[in-house]
Each structure stands twice: as structure tokens, then as C-alpha cells.
N, C-alpha and C. Protein backbone atom coordinates (compact mmCIF):
# COMPACT_ATOMS: atom_id res chain seq x y z
N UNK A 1 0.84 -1.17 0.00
CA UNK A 1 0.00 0.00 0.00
C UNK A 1 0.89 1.24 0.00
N UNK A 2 0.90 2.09 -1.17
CA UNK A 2 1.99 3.19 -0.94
C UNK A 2 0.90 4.64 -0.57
N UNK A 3 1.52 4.79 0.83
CA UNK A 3 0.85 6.43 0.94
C UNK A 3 1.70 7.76 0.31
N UNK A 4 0.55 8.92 -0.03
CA UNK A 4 1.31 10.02 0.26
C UNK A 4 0.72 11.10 0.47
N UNK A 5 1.61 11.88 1.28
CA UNK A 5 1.51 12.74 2.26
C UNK A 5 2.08 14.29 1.88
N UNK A 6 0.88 14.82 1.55
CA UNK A 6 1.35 16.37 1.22
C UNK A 6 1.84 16.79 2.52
N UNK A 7 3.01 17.56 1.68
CA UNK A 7 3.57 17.95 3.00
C UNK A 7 3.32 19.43 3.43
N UNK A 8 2.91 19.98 2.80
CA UNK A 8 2.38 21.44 2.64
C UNK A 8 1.13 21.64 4.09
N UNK A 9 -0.23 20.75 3.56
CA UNK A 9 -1.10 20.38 4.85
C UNK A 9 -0.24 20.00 6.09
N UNK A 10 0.50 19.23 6.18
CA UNK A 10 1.22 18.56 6.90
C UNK A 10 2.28 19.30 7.67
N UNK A 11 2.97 20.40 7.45
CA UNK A 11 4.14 21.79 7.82
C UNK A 11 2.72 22.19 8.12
N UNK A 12 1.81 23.03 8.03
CA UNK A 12 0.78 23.83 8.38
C UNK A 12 0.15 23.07 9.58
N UNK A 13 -0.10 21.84 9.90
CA UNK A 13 -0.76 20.94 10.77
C UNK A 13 0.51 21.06 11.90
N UNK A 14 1.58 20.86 11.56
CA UNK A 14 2.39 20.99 12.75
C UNK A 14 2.92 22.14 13.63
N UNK A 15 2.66 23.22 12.69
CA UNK A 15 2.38 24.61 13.01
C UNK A 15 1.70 24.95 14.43
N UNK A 16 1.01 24.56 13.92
CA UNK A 16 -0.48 24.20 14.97
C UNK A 16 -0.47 23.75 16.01
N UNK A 17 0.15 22.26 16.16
CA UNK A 17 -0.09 21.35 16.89
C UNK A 17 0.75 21.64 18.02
N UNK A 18 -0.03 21.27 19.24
CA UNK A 18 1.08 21.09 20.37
C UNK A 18 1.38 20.27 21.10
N UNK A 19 0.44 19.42 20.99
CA UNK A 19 0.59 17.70 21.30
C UNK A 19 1.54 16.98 20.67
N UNK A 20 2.68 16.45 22.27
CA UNK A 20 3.88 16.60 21.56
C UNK A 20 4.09 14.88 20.95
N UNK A 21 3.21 13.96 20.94
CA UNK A 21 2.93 12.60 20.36
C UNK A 21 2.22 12.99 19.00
N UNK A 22 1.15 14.02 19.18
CA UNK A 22 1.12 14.21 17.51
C UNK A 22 2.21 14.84 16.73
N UNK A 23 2.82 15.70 17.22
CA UNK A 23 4.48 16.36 16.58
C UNK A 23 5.44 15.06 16.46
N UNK A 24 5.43 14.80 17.11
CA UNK A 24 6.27 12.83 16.83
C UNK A 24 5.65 12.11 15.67
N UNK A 25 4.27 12.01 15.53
CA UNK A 25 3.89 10.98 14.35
C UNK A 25 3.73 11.49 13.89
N UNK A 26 4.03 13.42 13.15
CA UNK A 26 3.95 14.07 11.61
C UNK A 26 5.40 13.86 11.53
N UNK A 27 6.54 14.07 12.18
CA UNK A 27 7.96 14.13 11.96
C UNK A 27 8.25 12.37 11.50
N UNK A 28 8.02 11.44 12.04
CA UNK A 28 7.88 9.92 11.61
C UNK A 28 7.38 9.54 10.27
N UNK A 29 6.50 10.16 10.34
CA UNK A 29 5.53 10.66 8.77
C UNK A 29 5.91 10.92 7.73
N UNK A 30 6.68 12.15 8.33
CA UNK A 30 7.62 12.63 7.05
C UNK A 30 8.83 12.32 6.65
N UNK A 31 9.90 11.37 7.75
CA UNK A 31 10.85 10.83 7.33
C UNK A 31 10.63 10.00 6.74
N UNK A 32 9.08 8.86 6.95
CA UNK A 32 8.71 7.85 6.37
C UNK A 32 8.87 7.75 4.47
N UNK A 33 8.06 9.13 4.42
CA UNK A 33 8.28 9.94 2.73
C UNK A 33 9.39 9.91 2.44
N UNK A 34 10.26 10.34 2.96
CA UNK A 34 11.35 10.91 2.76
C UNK A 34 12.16 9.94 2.33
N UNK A 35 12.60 9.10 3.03
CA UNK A 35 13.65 7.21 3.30
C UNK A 35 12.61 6.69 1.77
N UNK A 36 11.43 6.76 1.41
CA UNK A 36 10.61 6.06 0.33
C UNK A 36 11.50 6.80 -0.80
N UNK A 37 11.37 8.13 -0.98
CA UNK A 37 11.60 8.99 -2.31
C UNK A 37 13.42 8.94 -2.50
N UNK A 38 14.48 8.53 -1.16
CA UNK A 38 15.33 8.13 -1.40
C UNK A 38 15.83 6.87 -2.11
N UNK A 39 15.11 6.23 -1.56
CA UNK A 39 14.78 4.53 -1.93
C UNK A 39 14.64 4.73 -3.42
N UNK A 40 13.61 5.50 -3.82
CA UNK A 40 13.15 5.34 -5.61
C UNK A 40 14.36 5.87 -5.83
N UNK A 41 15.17 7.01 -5.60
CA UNK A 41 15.93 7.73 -6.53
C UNK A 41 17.46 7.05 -7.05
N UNK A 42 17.47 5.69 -5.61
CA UNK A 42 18.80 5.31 -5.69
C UNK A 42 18.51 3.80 -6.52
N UNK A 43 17.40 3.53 -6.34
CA UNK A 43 16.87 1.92 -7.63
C UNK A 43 16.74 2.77 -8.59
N UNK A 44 16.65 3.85 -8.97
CA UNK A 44 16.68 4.67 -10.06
C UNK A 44 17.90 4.42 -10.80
N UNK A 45 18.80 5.24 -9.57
CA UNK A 45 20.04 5.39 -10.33
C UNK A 45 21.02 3.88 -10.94
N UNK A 46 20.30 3.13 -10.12
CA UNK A 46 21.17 1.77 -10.14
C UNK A 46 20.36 1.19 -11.32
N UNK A 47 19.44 1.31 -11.57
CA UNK A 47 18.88 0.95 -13.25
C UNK A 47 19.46 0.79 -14.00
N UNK A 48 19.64 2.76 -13.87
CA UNK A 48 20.17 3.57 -15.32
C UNK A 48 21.52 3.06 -15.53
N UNK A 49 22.46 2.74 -14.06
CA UNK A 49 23.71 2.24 -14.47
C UNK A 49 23.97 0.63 -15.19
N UNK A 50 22.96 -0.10 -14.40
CA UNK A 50 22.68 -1.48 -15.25
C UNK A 50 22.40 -1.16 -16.63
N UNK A 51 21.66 -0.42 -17.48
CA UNK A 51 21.23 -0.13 -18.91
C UNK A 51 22.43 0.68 -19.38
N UNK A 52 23.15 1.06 -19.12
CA UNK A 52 24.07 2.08 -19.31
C UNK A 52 25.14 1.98 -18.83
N UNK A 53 25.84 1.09 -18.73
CA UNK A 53 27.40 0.71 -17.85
C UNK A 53 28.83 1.57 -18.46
N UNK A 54 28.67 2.21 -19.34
CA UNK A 54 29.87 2.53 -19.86
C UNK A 54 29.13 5.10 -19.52
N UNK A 55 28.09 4.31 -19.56
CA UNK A 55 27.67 6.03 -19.17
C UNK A 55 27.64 6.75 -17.66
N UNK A 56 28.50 7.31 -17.39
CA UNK A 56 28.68 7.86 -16.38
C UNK A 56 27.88 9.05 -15.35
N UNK A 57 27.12 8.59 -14.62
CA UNK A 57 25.96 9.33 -14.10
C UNK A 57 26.06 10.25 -13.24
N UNK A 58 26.03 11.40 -12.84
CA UNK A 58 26.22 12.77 -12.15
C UNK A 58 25.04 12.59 -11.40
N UNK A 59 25.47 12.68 -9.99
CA UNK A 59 24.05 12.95 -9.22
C UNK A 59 24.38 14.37 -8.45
């Protein structure tokens, strides 16, 4: 099941909030996103280098 989580609502919700267990599960939340969109970018890159072994990739 892949979620996602605007983070825009989500910075504005924590703004807010002062309940410091809800400030814990938006910050959890958002590293959760975060560790995911790393994850894609680096099976990304490791693709492009499998299809492309002699092409040298700049990140």
C-alpha cells in the first residue's frame, strides 16, 4: 500500500499542533516519505547504471 503525504497540509498541521505525540507521528511521517523517495531515486540510479554501464551518471 503506498501512501502520500502532502507535505504542505502537513508543515501547516504541525504549526499548529502542540501535542507533543502528535508532533512525533507528523515528523515519523515525514521521514517515512522521505527514506521512500530516497529509496526510488537510488533503484533509479542503479537501473540507469545497469542499462548504461559505460555512461557515467552525475548525481
Amino acid at each position: 500500500m503506498e501512501e502520500e503525504i502532502n507535505t504542505t497540509p502537513v508543515g501547516r498541521s504541525s504549526n499548529n499542533q502542540k501535542d507533543p505525540d502528535e508532533l512525533l507521528k507528523i515528523a515519523q511521517d515525514l521521514n517515512r516519505v522521505l527514506k521512500r523517495e530516497e529509496q526510488v531515486r537510488r533503484d533509479f540510479r542503479e537501473a540507469r547504471r545497469a542499462n548504461n554501464p559505460s555512461e557515467e551518471i552525475q548525481c
